[in-house]
C-alpha atoms as a PDB file:
ATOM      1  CA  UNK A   1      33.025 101.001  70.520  1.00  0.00           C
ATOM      2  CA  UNK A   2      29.998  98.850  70.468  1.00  0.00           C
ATOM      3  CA  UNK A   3      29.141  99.761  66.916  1.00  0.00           C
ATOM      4  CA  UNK A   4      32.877  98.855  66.450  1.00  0.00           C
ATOM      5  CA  UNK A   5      32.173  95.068  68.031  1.00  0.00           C
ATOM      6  CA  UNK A   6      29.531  94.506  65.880  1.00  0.00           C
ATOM      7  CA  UNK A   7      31.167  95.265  62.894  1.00  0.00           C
ATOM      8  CA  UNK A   8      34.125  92.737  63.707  1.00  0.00           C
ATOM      9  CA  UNK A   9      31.292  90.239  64.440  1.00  0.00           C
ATOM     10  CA  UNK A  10      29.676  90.874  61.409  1.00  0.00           C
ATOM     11  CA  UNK A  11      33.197  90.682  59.499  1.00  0.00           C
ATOM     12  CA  UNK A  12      33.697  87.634  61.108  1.00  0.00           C
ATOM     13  CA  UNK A  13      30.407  85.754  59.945  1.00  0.00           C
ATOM     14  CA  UNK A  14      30.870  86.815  56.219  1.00  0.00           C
ATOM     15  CA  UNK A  15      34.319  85.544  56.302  1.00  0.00           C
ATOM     16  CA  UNK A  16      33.261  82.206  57.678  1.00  0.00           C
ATOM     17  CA  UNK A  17      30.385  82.173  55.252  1.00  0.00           C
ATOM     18  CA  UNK A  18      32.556  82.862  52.462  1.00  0.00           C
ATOM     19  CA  UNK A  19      34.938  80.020  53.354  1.00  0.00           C
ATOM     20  CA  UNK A  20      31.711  78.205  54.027  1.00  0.00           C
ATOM     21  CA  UNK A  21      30.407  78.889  50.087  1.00  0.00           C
ATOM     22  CA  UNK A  22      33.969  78.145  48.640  1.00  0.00           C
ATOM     23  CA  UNK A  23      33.986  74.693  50.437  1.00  0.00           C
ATOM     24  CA  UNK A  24      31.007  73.958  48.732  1.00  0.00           C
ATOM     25  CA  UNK A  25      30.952  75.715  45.180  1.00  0.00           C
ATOM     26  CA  UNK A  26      32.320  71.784  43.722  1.00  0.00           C
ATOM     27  CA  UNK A  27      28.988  70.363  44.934  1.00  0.00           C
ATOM     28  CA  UNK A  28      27.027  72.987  43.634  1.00  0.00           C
ATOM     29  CA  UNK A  29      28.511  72.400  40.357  1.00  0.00           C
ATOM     30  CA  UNK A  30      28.009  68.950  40.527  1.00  0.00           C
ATOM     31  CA  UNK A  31      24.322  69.192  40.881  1.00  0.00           C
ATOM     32  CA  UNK A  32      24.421  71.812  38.165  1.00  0.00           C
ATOM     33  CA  UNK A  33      25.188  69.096  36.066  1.00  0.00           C
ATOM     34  CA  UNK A  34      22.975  66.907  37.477  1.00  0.00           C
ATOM     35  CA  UNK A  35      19.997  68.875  36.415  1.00  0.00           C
ATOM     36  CA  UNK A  36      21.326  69.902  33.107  1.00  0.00           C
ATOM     37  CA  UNK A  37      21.570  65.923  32.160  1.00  0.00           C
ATOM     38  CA  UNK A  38      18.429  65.412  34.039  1.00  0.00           C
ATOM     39  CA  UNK A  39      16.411  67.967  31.507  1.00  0.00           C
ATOM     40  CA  UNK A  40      18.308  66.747  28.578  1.00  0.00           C
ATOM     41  CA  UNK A  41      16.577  62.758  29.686  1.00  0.00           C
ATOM     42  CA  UNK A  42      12.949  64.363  30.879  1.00  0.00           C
ATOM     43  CA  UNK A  43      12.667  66.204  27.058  1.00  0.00           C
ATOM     44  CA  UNK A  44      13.940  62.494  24.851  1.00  0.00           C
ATOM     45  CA  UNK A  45      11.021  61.327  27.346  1.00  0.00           C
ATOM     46  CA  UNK A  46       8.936  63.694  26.524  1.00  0.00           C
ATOM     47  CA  UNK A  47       9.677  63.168  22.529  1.00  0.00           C
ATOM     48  CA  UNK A  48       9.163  59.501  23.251  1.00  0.00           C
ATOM     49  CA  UNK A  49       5.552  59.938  24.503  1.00  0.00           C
ATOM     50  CA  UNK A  50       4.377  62.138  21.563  1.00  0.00           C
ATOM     51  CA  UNK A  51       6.311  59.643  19.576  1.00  0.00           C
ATOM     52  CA  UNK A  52       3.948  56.892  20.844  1.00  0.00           C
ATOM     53  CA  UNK A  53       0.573  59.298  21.010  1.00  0.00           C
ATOM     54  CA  UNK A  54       0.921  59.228  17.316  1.00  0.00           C
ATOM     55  CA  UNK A  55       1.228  55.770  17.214  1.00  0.00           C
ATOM     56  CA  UNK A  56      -1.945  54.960  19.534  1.00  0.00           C
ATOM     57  CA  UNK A  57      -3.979  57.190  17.307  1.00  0.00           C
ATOM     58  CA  UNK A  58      -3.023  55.832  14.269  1.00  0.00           C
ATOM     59  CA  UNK A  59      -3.956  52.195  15.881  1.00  0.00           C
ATOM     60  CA  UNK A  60      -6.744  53.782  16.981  1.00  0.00           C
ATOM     61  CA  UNK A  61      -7.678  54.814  13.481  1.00  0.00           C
ATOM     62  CA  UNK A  62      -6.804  51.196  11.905  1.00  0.00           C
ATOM     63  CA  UNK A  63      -9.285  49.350  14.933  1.00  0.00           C
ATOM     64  CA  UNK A  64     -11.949  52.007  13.836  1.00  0.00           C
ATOM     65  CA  UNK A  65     -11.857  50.945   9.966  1.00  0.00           C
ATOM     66  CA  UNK A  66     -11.896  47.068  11.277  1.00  0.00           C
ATOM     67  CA  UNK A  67     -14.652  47.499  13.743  1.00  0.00           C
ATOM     68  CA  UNK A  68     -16.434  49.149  10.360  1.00  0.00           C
ATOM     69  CA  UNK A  69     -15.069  46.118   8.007  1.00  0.00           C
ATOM     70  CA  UNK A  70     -16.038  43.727  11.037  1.00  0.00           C
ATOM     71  CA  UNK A  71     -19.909  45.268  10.959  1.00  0.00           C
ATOM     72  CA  UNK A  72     -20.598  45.750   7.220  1.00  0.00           C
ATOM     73  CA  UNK A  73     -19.075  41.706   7.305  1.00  0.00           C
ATOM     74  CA  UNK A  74     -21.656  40.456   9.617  1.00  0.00           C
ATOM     75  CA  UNK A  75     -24.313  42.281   7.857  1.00  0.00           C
ATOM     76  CA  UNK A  76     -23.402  40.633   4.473  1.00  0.00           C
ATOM     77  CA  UNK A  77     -23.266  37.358   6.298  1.00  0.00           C
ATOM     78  CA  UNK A  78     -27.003  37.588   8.212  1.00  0.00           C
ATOM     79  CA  UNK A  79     -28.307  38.852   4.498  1.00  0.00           C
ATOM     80  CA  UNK A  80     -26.615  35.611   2.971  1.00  0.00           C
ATOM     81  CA  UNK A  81     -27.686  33.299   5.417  1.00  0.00           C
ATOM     82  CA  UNK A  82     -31.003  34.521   5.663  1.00  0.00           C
ATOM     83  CA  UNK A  83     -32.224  33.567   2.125  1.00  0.00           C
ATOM     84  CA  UNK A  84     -29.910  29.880   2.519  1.00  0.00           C
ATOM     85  CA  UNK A  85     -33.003  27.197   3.189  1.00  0.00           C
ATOM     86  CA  UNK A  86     -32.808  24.928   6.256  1.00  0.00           C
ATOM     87  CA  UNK A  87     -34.999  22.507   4.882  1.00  0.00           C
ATOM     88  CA  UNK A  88     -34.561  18.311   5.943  1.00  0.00           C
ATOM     89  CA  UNK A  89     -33.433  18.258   1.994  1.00  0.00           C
ATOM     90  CA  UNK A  90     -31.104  20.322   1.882  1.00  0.00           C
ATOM     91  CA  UNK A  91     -29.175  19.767   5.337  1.00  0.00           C
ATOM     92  CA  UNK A  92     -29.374  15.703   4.200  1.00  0.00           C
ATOM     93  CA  UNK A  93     -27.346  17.017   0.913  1.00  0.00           C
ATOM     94  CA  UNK A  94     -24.692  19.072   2.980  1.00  0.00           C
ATOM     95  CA  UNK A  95     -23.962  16.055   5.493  1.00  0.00           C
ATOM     96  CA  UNK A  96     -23.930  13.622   2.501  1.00  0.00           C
ATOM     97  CA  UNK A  97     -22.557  15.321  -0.476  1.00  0.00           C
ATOM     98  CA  UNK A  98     -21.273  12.491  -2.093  1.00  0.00           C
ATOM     99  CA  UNK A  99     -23.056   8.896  -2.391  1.00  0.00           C
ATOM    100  CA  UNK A 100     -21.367   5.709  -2.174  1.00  0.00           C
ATOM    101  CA  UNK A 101     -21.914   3.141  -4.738  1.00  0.00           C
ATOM    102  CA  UNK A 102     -20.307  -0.324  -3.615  1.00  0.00           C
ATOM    103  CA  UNK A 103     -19.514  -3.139  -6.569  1.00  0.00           C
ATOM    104  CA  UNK A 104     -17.664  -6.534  -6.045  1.00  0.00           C
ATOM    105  CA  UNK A 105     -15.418  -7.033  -9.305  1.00  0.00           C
ATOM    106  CA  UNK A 106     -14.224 -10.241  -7.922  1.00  0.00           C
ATOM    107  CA  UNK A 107     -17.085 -12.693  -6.695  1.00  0.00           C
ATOM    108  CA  UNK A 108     -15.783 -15.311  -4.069  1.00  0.00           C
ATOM    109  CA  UNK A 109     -18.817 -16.041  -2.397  1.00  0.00           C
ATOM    110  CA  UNK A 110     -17.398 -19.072   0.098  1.00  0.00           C
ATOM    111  CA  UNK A 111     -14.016 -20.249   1.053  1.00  0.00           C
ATOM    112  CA  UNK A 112     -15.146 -23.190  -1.102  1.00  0.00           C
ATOM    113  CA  UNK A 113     -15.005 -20.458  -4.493  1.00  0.00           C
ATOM    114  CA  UNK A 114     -11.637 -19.142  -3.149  1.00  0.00           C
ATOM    115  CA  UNK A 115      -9.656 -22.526  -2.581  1.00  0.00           C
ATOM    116  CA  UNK A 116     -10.929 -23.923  -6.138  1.00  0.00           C
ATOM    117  CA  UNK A 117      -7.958 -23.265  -8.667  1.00  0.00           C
ATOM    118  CA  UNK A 118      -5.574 -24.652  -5.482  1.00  0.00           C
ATOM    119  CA  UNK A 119      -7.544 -28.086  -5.343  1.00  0.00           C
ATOM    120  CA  UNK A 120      -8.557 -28.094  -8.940  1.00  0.00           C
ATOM    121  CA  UNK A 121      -4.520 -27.882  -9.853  1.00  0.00           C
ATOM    122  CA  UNK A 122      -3.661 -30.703  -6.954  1.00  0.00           C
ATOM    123  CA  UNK A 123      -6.535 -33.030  -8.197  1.00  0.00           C
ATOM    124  CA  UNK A 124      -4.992 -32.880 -12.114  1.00  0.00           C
ATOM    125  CA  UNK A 125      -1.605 -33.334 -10.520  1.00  0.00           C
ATOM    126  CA  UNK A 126      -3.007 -36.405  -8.735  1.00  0.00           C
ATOM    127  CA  UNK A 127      -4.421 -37.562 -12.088  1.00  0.00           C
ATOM    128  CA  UNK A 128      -1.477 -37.460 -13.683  1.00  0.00           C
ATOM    129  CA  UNK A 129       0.597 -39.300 -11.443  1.00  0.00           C
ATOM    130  CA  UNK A 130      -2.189 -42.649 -11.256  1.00  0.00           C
ATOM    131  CA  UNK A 131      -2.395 -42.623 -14.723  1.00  0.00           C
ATOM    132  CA  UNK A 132       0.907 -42.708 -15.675  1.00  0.00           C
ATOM    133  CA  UNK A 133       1.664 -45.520 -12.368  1.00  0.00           C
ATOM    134  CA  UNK A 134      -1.513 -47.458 -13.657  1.00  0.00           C
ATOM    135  CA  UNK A 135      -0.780 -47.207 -17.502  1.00  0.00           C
ATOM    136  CA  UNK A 136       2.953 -48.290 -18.194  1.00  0.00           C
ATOM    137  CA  UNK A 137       2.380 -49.816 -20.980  1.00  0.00           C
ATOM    138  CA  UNK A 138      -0.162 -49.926 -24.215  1.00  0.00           C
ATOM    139  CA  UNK A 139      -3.870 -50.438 -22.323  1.00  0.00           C
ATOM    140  CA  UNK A 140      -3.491 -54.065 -23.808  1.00  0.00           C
ATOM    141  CA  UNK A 141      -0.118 -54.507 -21.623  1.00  0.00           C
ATOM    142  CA  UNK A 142       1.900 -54.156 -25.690  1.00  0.00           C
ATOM    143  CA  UNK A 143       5.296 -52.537 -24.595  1.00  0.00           C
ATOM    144  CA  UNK A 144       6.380 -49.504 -26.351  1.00  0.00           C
ATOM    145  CA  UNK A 145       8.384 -50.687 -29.696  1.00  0.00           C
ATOM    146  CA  UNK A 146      10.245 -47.502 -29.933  1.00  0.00           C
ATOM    147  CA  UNK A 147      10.322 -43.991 -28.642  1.00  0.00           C
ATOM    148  CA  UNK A 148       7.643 -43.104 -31.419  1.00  0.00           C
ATOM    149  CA  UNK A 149       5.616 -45.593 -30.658  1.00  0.00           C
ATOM    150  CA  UNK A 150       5.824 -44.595 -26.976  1.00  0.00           C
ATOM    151  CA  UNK A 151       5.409 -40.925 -27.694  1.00  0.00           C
ATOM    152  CA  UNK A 152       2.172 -41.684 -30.185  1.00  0.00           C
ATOM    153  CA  UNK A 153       0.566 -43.940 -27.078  1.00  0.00           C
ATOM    154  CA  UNK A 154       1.319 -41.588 -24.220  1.00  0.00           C
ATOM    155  CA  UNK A 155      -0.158 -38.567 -26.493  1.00  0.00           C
ATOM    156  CA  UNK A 156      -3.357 -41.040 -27.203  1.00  0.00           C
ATOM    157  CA  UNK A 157      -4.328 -42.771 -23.820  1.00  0.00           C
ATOM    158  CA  UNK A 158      -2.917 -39.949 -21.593  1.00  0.00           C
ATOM    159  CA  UNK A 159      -4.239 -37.265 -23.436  1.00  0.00           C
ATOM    160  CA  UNK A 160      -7.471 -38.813 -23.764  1.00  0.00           C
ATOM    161  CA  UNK A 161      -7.083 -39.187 -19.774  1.00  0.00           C
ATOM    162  CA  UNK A 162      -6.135 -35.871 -18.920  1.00  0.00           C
ATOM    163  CA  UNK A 163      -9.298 -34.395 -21.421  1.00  0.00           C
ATOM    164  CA  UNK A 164     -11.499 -36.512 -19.655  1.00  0.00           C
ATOM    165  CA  UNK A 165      -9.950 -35.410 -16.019  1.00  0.00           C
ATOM    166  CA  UNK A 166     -10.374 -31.454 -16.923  1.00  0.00           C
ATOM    167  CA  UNK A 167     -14.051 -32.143 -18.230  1.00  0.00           C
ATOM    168  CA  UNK A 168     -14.986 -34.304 -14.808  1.00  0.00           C
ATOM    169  CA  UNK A 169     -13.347 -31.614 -12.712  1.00  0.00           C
ATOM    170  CA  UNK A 170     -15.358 -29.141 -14.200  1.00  0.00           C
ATOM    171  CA  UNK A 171     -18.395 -30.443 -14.053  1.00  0.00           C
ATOM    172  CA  UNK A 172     -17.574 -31.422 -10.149  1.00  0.00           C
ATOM    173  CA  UNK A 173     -17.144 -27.156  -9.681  1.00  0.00           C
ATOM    174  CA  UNK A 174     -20.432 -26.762 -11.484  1.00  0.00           C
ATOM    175  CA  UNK A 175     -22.085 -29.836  -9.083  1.00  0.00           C
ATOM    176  CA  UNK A 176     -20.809 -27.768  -5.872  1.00  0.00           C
ATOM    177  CA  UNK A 177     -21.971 -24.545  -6.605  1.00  0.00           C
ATOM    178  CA  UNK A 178     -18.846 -22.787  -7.947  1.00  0.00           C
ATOM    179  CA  UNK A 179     -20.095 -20.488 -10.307  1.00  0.00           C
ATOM    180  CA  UNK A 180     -17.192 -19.835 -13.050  1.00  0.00           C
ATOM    181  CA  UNK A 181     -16.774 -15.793 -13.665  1.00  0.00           C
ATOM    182  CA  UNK A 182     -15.539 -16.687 -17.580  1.00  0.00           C
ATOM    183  CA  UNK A 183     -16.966 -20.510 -17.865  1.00  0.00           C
ATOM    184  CA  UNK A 184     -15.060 -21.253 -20.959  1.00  0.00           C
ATOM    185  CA  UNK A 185     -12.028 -19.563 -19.803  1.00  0.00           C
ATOM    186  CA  UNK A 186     -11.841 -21.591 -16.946  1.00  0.00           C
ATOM    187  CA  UNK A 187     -12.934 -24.916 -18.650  1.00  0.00           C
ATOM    188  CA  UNK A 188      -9.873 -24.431 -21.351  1.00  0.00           C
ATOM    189  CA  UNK A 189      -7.572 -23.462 -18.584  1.00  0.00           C
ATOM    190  CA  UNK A 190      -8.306 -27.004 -16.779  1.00  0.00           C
ATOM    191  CA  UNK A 191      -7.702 -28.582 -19.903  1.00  0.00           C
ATOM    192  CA  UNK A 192      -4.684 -26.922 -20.460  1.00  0.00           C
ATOM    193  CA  UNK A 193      -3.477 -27.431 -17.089  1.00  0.00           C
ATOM    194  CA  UNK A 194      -4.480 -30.991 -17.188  1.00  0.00           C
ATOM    195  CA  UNK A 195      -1.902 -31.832 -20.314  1.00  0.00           C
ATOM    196  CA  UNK A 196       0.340 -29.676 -19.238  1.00  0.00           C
ATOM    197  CA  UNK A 197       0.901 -31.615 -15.589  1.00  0.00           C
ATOM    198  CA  UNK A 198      -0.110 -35.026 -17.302  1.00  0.00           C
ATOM    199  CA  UNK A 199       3.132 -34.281 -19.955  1.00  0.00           C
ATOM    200  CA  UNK A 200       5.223 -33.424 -16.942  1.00  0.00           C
ATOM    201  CA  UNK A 201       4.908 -36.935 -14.973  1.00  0.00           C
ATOM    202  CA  UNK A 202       4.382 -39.031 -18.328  1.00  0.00           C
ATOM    203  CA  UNK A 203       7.917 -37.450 -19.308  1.00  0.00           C
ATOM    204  CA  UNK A 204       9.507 -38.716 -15.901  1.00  0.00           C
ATOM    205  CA  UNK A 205       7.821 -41.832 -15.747  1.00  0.00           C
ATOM    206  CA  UNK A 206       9.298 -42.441 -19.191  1.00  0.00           C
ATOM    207  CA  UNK A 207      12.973 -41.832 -18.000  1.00  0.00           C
ATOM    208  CA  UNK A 208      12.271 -44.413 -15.330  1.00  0.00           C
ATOM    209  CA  UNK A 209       9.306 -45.229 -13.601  1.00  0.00           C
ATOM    210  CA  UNK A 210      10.366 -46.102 -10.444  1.00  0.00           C
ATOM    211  CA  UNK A 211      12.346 -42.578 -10.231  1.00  0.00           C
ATOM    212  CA  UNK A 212       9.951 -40.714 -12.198  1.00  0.00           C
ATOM    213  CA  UNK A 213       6.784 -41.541  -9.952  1.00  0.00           C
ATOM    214  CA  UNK A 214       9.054 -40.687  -6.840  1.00  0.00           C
ATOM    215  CA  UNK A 215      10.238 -37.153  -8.758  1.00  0.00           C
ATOM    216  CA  UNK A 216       6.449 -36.197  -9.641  1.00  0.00           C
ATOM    217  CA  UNK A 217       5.319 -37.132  -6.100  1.00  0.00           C
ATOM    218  CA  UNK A 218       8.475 -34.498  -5.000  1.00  0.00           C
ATOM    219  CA  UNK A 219       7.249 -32.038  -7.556  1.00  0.00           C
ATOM    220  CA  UNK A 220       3.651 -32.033  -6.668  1.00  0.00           C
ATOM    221  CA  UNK A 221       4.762 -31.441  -2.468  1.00  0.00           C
ATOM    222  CA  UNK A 222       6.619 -28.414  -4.025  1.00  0.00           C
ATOM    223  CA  UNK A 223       4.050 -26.888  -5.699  1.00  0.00           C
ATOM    224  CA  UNK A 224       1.914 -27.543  -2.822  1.00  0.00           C
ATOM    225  CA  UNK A 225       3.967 -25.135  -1.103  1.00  0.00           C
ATOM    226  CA  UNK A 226       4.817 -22.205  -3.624  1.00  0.00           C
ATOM    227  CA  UNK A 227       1.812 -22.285  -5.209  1.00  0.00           C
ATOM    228  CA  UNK A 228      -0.134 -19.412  -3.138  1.00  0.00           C
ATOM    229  CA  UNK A 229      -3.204 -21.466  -3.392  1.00  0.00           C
ATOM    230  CA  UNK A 230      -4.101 -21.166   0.700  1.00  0.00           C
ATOM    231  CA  UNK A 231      -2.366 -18.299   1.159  1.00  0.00           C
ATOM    232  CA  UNK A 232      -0.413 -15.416  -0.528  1.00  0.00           C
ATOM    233  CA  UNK A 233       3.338 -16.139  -1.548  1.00  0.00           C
ATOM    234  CA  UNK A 234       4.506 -13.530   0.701  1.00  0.00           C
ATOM    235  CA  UNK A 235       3.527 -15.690   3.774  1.00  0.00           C
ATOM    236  CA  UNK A 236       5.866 -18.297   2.773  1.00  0.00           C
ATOM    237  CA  UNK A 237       9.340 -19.289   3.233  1.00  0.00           C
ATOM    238  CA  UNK A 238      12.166 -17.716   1.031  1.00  0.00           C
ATOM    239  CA  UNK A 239      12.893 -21.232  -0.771  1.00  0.00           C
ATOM    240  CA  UNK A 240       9.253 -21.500  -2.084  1.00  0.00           C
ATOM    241  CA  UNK A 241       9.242 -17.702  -3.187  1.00  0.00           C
ATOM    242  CA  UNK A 242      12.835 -18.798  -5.270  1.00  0.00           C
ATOM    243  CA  UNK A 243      11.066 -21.652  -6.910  1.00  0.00           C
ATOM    244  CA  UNK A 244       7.704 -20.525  -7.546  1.00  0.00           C
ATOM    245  CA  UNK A 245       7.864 -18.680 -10.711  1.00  0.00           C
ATOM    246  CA  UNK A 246       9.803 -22.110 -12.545  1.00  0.00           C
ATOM    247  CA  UNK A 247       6.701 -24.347 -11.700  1.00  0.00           C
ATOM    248  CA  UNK A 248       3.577 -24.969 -14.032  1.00  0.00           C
ATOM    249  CA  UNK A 249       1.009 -24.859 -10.580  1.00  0.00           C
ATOM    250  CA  UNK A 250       1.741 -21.369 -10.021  1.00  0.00           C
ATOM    251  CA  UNK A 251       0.067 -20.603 -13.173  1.00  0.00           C
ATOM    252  CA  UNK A 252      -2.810 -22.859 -12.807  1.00  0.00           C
ATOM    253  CA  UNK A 253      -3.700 -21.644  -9.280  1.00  0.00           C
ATOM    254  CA  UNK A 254      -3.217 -17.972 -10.657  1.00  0.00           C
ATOM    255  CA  UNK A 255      -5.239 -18.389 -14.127  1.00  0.00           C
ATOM    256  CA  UNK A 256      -8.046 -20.396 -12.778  1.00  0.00           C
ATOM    257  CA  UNK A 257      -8.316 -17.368  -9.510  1.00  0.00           C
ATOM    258  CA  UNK A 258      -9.039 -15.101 -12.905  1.00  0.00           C
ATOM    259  CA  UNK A 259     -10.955 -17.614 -14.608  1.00  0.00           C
ATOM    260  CA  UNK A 260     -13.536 -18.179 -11.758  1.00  0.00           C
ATOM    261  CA  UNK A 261     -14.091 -15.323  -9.328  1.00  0.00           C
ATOM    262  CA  UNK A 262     -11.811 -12.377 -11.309  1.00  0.00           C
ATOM    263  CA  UNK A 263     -11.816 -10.326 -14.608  1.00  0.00           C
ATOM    264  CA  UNK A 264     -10.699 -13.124 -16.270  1.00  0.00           C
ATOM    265  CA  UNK A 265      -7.087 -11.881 -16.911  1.00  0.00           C
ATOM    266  CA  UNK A 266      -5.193 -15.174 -17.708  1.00  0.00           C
ATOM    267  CA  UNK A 267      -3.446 -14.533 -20.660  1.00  0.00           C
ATOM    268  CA  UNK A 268       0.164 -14.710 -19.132  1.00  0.00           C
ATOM    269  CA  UNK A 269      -0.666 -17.666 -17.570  1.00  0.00           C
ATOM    270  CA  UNK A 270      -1.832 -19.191 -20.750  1.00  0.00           C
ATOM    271  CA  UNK A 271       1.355 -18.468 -22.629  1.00  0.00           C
ATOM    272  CA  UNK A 272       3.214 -20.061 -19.671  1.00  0.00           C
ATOM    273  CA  UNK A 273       1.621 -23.594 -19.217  1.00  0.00           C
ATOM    274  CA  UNK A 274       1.661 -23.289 -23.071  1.00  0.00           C
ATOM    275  CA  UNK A 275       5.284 -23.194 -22.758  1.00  0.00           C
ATOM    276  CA  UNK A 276       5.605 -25.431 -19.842  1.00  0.00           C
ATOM    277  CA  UNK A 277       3.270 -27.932 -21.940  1.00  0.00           C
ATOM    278  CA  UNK A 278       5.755 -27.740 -24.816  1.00  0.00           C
ATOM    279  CA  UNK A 279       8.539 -27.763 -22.671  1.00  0.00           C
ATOM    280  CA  UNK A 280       7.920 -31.587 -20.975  1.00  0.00           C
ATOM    281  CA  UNK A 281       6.622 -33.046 -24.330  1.00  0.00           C
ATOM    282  CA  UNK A 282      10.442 -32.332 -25.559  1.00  0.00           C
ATOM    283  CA  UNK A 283      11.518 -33.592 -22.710  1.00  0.00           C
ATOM    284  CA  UNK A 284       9.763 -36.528 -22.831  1.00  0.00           C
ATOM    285  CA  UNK A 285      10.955 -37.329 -26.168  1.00  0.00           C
ATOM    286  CA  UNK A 286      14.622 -37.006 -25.382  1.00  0.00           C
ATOM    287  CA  UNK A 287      14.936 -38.619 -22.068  1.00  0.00           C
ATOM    288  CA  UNK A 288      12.840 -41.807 -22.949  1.00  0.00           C
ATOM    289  CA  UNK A 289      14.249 -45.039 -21.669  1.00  0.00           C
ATOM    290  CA  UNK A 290      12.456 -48.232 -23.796  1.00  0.00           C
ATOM    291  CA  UNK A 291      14.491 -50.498 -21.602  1.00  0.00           C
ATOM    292  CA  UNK A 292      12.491 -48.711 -18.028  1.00  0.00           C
ATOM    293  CA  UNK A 293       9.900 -51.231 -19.085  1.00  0.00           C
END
């Protein structure tokens, strides 16, 4: 009977075990599958890490042919540098490799040299104008008989005036100390000027010489102001940059800057007082007035 109660206690404890084990068999599935995914992660891991031990060595292996590159560089290098010379010479030629030759093409000494051609251009203007106020007439106080005769006197006494204006003038820069680049250049570029202005206000006069005077007088105060002789064009107002290029100082003031402290590159300004020159001698002829007298 005991052996009996034992047995039913025994029964009893495997039964509840059993229903025990079957309450649980779903979790121990679960964690079935929790290891099974678990060993599939831990071996990509592990192919991951021999993955990147093949990578280290072969950096390893690339470092070990630098450091070798790196050595056999630095060898070269000491060899190279210990034949180079470190003598005072030498280091003088490597921190000046290149020696600097300096050379003035265009010789303005003085402010004096610079403002020449400007003054030189006003003082033939100048000339012009009292020659052609003081001279009206013949130098005997004859009137003119006809425009020919005018024409022939004007070329005489005014040229003869203006010639012996240029050749003062020039002699005055020499006096001063201005020390002409291209001498003869700039003495036949006063000249030139000096007709050239001198035909301008003889040709006015000859319209009318109360009207002509005040007309050169205008014309000179314009050229004082767009003829870059004190300072460069640029720095000037818009209406003197417009009328610049149509009056004979801008050429004078340019050439004789060539002429005197320059290479001497006047030709353009040659051919335009030339033209200017021409110009007011025409103009002189057709606008003469005999009765202005």
């Amino acid at each position: 009977v005991a052996n009996n109660s034992s047995i039913q206690s025994g029964g009893s404890q495997l039964t509840s075990g059993l229903a025990t084990l079957a309450a649980n068999s779903s979790q121990l599935v679960s964690g079935s599958g929790q290891l099974a995914s678990g060993s599939q992660q831990l071996i990509a891991g592990a192919d991951q890490l021999a993955s990147g031990g093949q990578t280290l060595t072969s950096g390893i292996s690339t470092l070990l042919v630098g450091s070798e590159t790196l050595t056999n560089s630095l060898s070269s290098a000491s060899q190279q540098l210990s034949v180079i010379s470190v003598e005072d010479k030498n280091a003088q030629a490597v921190s000046q490799p290149v020696t600097l030759e300096h050379s003035d093409q265009d010789d303005v000494k003085t402010n004096g040299v610079g403002m020449a051609p400007y003054m030189v251009s006003v003082a033939l203007m100048v000339a012009a104008l009292s020659a052609n106020v003081i001279f009206v007439k013949h130098i005997d106080n004859r009137s003119y008989k006809n425009r020919w005769d005018w024409a022939k006197g004007k070329l005489l006494l005014n040229g003869a005036i203006a010639s012996l204006a240029a050749l003062i003038l020039y002699g005055v820069l020499l006096l001063i100390g201005v020390d002409p680049a291209h001498p003869m250049a700039t003495l036949g570029l006063i000249l030139l000027a000096s007709w050239t202005f001198m035909a301008l206000v003889t040709a006015l006069v000859g319209w009318n010489n109360r009207f002509g005077s005040f007309a050169s007088l205008i014309l000179l105060l314009l050229q004082l102001g767009s003829s870059a002789g004190t300072y460069p064009i640029e720095l000037s107002p818009q209406f003197f940059k417009v009328i610049q290029p149509y009056l004979p100082m801008t050429y004078s003031v340019s050439g004789l800057r060539q002429t005197i402290s320059m290479v001497g590159n006047s030709s353009h300004q040659v051919w335009m007082l030339s033209l200017f020159l021409a110009g007011f001698m025409g103009l002189g002829l057709l606008i003469y007035n005999q009765n202005n007298e």
